[in-house]
N, C-alpha and C. Protein backbone atom coordinates (compact mmCIF):
# COMPACT_ATOMS: atom_id res chain seq x y z
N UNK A 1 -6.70 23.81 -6.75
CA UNK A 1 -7.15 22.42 -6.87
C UNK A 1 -6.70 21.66 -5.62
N UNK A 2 -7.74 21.11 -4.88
CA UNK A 2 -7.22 20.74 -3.77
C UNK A 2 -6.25 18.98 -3.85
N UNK A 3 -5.40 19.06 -3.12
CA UNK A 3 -4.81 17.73 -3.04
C UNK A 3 -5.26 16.74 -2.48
N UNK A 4 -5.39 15.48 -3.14
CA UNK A 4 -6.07 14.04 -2.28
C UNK A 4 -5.00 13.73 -1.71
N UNK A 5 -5.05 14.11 -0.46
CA UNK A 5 -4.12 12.66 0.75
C UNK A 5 -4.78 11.63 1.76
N UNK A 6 -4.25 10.74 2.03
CA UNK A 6 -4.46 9.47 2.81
C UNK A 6 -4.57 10.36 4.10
N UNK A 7 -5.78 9.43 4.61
CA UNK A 7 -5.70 9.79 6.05
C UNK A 7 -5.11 9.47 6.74
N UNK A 8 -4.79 9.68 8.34
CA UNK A 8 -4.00 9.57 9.29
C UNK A 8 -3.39 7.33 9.39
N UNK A 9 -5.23 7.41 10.00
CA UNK A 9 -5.22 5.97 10.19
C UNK A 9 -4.76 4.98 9.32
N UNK A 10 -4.83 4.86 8.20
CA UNK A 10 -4.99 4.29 7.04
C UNK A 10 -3.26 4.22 6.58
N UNK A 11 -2.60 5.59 6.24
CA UNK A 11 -1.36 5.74 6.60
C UNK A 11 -0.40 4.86 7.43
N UNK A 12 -0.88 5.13 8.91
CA UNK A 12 -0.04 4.62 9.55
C UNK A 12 -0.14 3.11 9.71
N UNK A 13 -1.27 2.58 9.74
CA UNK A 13 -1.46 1.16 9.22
C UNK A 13 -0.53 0.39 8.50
N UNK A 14 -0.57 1.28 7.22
CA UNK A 14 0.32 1.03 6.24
C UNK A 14 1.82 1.43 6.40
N UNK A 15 2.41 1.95 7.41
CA UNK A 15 3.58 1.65 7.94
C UNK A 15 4.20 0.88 8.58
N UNK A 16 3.26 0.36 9.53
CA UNK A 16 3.51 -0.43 10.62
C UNK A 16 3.29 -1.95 9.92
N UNK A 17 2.13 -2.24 9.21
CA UNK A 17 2.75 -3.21 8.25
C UNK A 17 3.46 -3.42 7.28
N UNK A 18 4.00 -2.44 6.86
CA UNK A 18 5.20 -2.40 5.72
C UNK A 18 6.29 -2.77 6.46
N UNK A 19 6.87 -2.26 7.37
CA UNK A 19 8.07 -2.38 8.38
C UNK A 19 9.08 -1.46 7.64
N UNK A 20 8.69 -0.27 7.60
CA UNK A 20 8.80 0.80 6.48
C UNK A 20 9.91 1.86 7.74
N UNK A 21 9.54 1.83 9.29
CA UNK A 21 10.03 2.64 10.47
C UNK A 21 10.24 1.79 11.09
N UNK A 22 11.61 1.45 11.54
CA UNK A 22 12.26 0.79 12.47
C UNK A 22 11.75 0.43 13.98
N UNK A 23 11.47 0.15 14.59
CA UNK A 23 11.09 0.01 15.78
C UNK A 23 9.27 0.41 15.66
N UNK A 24 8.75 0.83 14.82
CA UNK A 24 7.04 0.73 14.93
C UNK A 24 6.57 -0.68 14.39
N UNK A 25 5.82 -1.34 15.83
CA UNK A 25 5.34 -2.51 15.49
C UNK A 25 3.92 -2.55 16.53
N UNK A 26 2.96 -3.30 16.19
CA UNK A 26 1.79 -3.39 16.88
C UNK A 26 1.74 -4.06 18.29
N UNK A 27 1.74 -3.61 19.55
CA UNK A 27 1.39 -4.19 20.59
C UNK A 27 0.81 -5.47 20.20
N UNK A 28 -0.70 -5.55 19.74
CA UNK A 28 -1.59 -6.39 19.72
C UNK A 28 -1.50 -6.33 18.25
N UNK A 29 -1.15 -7.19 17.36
CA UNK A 29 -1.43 -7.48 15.89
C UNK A 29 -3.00 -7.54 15.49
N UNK A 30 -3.42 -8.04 16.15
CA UNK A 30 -4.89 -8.85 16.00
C UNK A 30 -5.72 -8.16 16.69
N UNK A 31 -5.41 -6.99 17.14
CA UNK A 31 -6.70 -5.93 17.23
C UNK A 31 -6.00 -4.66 16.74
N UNK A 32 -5.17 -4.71 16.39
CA UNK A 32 -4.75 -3.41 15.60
C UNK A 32 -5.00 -1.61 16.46
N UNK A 33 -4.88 -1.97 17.72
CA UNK A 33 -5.17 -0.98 18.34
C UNK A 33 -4.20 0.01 18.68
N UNK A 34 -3.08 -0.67 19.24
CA UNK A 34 -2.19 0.10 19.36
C UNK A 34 -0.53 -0.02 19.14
N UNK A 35 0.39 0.55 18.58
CA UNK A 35 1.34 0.64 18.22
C UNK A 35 2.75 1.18 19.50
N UNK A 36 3.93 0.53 19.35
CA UNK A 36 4.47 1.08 20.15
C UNK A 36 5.89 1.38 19.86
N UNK A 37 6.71 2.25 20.08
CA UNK A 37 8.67 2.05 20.04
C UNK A 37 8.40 3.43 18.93
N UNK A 38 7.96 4.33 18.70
CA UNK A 38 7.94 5.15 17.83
C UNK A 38 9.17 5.97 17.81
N UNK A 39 10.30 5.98 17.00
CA UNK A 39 11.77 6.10 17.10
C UNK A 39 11.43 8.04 16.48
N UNK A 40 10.70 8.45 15.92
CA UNK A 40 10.29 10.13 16.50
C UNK A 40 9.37 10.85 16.96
């Protein structure tokens, strides 16, 4: 039976607005493009 998981994007979205990983925060908030300080 295969397992439903979240995709990549969607995921990490949801990290970076949780404030869930220390140092991952959005360059640009408001275009959501890219992320930076990734502590692994």
């Amino acid at each position: 039976m295969p397992v439903e998981r979240m995709r990549m994007r969607p995921w990490l979205e949801e990290q970076i607005n949780s404030n869930t990983i220390p140092g991952l925060r959005w360059i640009n908030k408001k275009k959501k493009m890219n992320f930076t300080d990734v502590p692994f």
